[in-house]
Protein backbone atom coordinates (compact mmCIF):
# COMPACT_ATOMS: atom_id res chain seq x y z
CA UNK A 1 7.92 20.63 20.77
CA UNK A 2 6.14 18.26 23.04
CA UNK A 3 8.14 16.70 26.07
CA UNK A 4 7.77 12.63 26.06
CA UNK A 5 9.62 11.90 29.00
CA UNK A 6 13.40 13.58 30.10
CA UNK A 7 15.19 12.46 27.48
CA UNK A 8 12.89 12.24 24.19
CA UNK A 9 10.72 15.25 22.74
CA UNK A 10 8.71 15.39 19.84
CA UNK A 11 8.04 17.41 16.77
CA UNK A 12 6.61 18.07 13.35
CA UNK A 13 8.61 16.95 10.43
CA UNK A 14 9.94 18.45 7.24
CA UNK A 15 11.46 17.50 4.20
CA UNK A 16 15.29 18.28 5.54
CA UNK A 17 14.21 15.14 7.74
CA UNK A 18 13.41 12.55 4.63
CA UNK A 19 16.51 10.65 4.78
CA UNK A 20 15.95 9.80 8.58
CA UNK A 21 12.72 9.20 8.24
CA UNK A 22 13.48 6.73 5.63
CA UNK A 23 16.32 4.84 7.23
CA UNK A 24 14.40 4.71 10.19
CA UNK A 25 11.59 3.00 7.95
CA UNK A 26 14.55 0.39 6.37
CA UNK A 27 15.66 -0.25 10.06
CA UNK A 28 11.79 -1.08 11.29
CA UNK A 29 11.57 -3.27 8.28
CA UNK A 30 15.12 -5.14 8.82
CA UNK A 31 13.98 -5.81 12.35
CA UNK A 32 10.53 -7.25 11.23
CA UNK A 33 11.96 -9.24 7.74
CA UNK A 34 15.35 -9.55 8.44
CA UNK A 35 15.82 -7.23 5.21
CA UNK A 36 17.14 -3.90 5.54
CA UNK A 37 14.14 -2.08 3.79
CA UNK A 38 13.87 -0.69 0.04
CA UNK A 39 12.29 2.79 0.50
CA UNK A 40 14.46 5.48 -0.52
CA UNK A 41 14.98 8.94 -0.12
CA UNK A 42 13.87 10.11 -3.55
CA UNK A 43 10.51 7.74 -3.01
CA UNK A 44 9.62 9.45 0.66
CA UNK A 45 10.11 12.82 -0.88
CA UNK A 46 7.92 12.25 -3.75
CA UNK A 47 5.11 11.18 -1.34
CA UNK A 48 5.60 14.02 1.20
CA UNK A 49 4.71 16.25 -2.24
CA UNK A 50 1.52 14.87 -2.67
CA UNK A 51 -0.99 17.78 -3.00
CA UNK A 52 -2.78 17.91 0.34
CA UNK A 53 0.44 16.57 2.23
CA UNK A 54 2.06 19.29 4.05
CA UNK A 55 5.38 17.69 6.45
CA UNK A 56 4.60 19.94 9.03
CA UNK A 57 0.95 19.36 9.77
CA UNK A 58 1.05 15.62 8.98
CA UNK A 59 4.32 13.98 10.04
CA UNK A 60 5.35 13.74 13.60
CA UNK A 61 8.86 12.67 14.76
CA UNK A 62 9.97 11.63 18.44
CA UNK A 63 14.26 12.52 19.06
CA UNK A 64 16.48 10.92 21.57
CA UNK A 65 18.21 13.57 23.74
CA UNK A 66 21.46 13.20 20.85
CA UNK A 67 18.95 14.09 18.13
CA UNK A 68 18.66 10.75 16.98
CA UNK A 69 15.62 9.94 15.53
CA UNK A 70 13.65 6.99 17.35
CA UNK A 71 9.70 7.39 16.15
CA UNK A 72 7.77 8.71 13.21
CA UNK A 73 4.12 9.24 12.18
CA UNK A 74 2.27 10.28 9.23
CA UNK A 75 -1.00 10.46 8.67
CA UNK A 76 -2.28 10.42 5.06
CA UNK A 77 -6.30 11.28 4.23
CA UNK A 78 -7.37 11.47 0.58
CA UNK A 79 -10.95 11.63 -0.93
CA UNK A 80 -14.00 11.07 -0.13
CA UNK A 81 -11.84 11.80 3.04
CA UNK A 82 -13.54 9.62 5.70
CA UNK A 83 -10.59 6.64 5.99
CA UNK A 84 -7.58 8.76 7.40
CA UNK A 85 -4.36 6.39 8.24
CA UNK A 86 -1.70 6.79 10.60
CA UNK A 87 1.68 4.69 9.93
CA UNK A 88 3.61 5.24 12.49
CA UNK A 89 6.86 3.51 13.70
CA UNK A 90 9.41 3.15 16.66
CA UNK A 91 13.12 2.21 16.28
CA UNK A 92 14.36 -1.15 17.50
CA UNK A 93 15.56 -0.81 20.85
CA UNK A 94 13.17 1.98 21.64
CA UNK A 95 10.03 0.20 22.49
CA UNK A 96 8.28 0.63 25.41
CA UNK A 97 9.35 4.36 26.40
CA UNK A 98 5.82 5.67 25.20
CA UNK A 99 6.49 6.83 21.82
CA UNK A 100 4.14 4.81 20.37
CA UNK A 101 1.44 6.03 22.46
CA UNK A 102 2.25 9.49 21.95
CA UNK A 103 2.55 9.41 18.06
CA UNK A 104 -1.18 7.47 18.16
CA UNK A 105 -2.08 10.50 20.62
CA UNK A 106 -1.14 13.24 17.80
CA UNK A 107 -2.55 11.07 15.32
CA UNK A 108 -5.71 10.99 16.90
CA UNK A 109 -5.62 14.77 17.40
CA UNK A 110 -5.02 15.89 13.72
CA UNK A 111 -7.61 12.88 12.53
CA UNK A 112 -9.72 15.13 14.77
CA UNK A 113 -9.17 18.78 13.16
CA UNK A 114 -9.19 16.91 9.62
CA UNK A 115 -12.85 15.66 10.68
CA UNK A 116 -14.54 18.58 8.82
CA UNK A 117 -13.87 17.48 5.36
CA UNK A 118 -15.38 14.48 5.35
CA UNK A 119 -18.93 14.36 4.14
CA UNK A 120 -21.22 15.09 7.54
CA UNK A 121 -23.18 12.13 7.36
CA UNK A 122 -20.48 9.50 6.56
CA UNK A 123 -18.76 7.34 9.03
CA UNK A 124 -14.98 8.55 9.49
CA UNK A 125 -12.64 6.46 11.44
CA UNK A 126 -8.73 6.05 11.79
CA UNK A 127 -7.02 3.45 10.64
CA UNK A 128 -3.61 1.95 10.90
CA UNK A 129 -2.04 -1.65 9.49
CA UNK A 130 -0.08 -3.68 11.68
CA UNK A 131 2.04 -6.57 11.07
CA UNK A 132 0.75 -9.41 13.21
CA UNK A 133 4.04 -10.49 15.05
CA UNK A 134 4.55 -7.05 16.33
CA UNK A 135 3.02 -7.81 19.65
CA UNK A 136 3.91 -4.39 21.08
CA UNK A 137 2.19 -2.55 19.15
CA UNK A 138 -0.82 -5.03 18.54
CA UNK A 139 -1.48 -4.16 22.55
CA UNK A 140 -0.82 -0.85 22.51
CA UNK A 141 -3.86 -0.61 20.01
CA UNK A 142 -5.79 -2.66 21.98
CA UNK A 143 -5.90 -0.90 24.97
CA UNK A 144 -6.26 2.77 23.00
CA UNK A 145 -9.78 1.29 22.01
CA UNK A 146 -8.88 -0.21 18.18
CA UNK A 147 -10.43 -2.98 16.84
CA UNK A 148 -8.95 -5.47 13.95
CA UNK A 149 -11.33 -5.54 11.39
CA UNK A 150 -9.60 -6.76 8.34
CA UNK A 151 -6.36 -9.04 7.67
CA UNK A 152 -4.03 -8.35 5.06
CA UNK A 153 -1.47 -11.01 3.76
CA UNK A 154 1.83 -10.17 1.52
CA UNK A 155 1.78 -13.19 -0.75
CA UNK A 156 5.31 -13.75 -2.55
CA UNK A 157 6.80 -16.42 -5.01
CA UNK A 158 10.01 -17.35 -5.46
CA UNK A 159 12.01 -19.43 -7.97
CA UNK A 160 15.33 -20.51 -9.98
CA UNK A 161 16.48 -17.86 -13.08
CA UNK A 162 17.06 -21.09 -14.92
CA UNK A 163 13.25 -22.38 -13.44
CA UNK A 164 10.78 -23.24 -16.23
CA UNK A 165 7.89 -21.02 -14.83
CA UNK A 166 4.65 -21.95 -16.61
CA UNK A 167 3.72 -19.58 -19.95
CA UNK A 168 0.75 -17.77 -19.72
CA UNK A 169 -2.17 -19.23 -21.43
CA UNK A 170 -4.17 -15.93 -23.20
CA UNK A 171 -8.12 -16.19 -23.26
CA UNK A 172 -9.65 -16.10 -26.69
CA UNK A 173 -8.39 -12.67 -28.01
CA UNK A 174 -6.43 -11.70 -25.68
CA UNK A 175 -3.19 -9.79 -25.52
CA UNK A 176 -0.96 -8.52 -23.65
CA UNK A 177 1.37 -5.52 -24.21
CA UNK A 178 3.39 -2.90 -22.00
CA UNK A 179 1.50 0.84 -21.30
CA UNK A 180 2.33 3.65 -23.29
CA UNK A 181 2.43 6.94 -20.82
CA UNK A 182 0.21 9.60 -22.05
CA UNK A 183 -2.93 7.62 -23.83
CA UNK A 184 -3.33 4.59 -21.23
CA UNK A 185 -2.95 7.03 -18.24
CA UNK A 186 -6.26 7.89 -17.95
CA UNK A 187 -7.77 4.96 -19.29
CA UNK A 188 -5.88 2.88 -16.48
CA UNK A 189 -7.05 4.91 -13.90
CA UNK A 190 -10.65 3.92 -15.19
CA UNK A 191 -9.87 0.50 -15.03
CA UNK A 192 -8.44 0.76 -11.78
CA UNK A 193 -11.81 2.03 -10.47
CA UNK A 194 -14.30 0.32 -12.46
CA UNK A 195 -12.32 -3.40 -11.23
CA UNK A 196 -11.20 -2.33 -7.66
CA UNK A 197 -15.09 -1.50 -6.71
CA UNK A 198 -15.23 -4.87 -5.91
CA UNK A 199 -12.68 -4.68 -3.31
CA UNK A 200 -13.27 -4.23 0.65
CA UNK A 201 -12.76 -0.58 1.48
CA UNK A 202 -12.64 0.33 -1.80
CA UNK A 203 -13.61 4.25 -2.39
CA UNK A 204 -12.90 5.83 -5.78
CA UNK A 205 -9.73 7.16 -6.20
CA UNK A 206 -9.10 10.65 -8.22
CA UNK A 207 -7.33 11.07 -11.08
CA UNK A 208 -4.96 13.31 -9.13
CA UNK A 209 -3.91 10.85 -6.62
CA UNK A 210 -3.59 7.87 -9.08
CA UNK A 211 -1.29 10.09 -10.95
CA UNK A 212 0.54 10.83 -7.86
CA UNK A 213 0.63 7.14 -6.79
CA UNK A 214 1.47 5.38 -9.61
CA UNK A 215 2.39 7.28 -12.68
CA UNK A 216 4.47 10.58 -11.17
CA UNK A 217 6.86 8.56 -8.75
CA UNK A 218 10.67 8.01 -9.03
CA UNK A 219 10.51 3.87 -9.76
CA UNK A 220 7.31 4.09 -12.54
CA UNK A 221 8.69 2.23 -15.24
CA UNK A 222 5.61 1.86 -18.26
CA UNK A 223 7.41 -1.52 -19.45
CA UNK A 224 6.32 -3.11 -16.08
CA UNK A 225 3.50 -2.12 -16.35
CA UNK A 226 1.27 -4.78 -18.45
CA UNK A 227 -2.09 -4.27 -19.79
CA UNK A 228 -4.59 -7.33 -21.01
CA UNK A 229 -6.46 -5.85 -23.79
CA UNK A 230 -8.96 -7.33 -26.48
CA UNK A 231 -9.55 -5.32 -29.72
CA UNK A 232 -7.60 -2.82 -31.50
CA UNK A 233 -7.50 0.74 -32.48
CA UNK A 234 -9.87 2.89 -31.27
CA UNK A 235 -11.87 -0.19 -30.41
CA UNK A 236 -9.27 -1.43 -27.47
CA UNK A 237 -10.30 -1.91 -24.02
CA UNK A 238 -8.25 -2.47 -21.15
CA UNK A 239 -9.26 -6.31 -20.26
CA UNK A 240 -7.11 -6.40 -17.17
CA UNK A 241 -3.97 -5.44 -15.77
CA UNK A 242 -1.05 -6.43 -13.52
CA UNK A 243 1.34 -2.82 -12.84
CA UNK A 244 4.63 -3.67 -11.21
CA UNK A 245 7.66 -2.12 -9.48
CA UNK A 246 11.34 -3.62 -9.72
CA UNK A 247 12.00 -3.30 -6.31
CA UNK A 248 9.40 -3.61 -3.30
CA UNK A 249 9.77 -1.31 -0.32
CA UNK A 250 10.53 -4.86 2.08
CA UNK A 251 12.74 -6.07 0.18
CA UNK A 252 14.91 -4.12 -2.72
CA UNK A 253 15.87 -7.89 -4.28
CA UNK A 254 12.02 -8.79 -4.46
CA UNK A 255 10.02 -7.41 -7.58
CA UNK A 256 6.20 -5.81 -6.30
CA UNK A 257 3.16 -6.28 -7.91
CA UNK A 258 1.05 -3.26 -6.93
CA UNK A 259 -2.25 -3.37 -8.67
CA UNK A 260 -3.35 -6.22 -10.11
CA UNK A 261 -7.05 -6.74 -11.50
CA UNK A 262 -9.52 -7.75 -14.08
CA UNK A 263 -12.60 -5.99 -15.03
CA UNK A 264 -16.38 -7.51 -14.29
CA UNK A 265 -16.50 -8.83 -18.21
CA UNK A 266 -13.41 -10.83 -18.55
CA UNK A 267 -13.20 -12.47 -15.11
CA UNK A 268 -13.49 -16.26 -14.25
CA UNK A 269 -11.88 -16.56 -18.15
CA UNK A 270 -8.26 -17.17 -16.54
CA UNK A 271 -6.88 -14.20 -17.22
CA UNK A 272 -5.55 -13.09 -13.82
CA UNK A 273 -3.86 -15.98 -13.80
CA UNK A 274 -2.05 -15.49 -17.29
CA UNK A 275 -1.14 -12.09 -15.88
CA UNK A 276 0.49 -13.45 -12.84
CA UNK A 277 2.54 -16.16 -14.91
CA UNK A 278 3.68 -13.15 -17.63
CA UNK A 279 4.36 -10.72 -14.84
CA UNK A 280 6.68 -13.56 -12.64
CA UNK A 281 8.54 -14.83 -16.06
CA UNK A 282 9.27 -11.03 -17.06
CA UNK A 283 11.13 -10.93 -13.61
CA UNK A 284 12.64 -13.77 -14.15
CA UNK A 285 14.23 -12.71 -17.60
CA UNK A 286 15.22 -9.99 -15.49
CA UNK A 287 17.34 -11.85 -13.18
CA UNK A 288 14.82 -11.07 -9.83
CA UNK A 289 14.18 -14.38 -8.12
CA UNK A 290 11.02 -12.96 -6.35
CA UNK A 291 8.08 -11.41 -6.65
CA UNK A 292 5.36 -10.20 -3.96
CA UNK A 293 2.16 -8.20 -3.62
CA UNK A 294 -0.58 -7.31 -1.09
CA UNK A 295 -3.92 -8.90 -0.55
CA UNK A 296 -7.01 -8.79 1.40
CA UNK A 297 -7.23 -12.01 3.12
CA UNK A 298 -10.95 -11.95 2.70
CA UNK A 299 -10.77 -11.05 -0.72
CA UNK A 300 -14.55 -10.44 -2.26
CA UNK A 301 -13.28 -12.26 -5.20
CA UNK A 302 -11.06 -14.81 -3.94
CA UNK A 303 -7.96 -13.44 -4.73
CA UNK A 304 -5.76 -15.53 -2.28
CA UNK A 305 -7.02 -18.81 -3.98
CA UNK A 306 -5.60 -17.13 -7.60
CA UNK A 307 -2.36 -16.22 -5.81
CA UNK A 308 -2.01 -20.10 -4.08
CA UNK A 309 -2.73 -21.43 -7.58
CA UNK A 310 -0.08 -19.33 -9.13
CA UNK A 311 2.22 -20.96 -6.52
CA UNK A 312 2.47 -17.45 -4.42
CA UNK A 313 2.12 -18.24 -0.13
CA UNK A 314 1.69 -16.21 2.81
CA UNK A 315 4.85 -14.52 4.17
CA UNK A 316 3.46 -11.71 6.49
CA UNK A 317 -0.16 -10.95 7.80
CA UNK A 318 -1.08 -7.27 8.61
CA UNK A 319 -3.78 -6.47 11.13
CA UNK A 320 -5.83 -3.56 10.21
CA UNK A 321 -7.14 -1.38 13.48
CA UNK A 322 -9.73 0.65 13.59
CA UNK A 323 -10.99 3.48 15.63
CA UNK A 324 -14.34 5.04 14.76
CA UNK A 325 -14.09 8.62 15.46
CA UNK A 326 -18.13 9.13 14.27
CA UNK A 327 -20.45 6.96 12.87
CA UNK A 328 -22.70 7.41 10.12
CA UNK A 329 -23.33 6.27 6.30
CA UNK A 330 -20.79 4.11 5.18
CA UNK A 331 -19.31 5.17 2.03
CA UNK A 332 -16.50 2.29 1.32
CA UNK A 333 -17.35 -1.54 -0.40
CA UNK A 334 -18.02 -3.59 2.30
CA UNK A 335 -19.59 -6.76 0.21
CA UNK A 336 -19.79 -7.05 -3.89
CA UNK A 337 -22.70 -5.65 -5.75
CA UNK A 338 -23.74 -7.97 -8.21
């Protein structure tokens, strides 16, 4: 245990600690939305089982002297391991008693020690993403020596059950149908990787984490997830695709998108765009009057203007900080490859 201050001392998590880790997560997300947060305990615990995620080497946790729990950090660092990211949070009401600072500090300190796996030569920095009205923490960054170098927006839609949403107009042999666990696994995760290249900060993602991500976790349901295809048989390929939750971690009454993308062949056909209008009028069948997702606001291929033209705006922007720890060869997309 490390002391804070008189009354607050920190130390390493375990999985005993999930369910306060996780209503301290709702609470942080009710004080920045309004919405008492949608990330349960069953969710957190999956994560903290990810292979190379061990509780007690990368979660810290700041107590009150009545054992409340009043901060949290993780840090998460997955191949080609040169990107780790610290999310890190402080309950309302507990600002300004140098929690923040001394989560960051440990954070720091194991992006440090983790150094060694990434390749020697490759630039490794830490990263965190924070939401742009949080002005506390925005300064706190600042002054540890972080730099915004990316904006993030959380687009969202909403709409009337009894709404006439606009159908989804299919380019020429086209169509769409739900994924089938087992065979489109794989092929999925290929798709993933083959479209997302063309995103900033994209590194390729193993099979192992995408299973662990997407397919292994407690809210996967295959009939949200939809898959643009063209051919048939053993002659199918994966055109696109647009892979959804029922409940977003801001908001449990808001539907997510998580992954939504078309590969280099089928793009500027209109396709993304008859994803977007199947995925919102599937929700709305389902009696969920929203639906949001994540974007770059810079996207490389002009993502936010697909989104606006959908009829999705900007509810939140996220400031992503950055602290290089050692430069060197850059190993993530930084601009598209054509």
């Amino acid at each position: 245990m490390v002391a804070l201050s008189e009354n607050l001392r920190l130390r390493p998590g375990t999985m005993a600690d999930v369910p306060a880790i996780a209503y301290l997560t709702n609470r942080c997300t009710e004080a920045e939305t309004g919405v008492f947060g949608g990330l349960t305990d069953e969710n957190l615990a999956n994560q903290y089982s990810y292979d190379g995620f061990d509780p007690a080497e990368d979660t810290a946790l700041a107590f009150d002297a009545d054992g409340t729990l009043v901060g949290a950090a993780e840090f998460w660092l997955f191949e080609p391991y040169t990107q780790p990211f610290v999310w890190a949070r402080v309950l309302p009401g507990y600002e300004g008693r140098g929690i923040g600072t001394a989560l960051t500090a440990w954070a720091e300190g194991r992006a440090a020690a983790a150094m060694p796996k990434a390749p020697p030569d490759a630039r490794y920095s830490l990263r965190a993403n924070i939401l742009s009205t949080e002005t506390a923490a925005l300064d706190l960054f600042r002054d540890l020596g972080y730099t915004i170098i990316r904006h993030f927006f959380t687009m969202e839609i909403a709409y009337g059950l009894d709404e006439t949403l606009p159908e989804p107009v299919w380019p020429a042999g086209i169509r769409v149908r739900t994924h089938n666990p087992g065979p489109d696994d794989r092929p999925v995760f290929e798709a993933l990787n083959e479209a997302f290249r063309d995103h900033w900060g994209f590194t390729p993602m193993s099979y192992a984490h995408f299973r662990e991500e997407m397919i292994d976790m407690p809210e996967f349901d295959p009939g949200l997830w939809f898959l643009a295809v063209e051919g048939d048989g053993p002659d199918e390929q994966i055109a696109g695709v647009s892979l959804c939750k029922a409940h977003s971690m801001q908001d449990p009454n808001t539907a997510f998108v998580g992954e939504l993308c078309v590969r280099r062949p089928w793009r500027r056909q209109g396709l993304a765009l008859a994803l977007l209008h199947h995925t919102f009028r599937t929700f709305q069948a389902l009696g969920i009057p929203r639906v949001n997702l994540g974007v770059d606001a810079s996207s490389l291929t002009g993502a936010t203007r697909l989104y606006e033209k959908a009829g999705m705006h900007v509810s939140q922007r996220w400031d992503l900080h950055e602290k290089i720890l050692r430069d060197g060869r850059v190993l993530a997309t930084e601009n598209l490859d054509e």
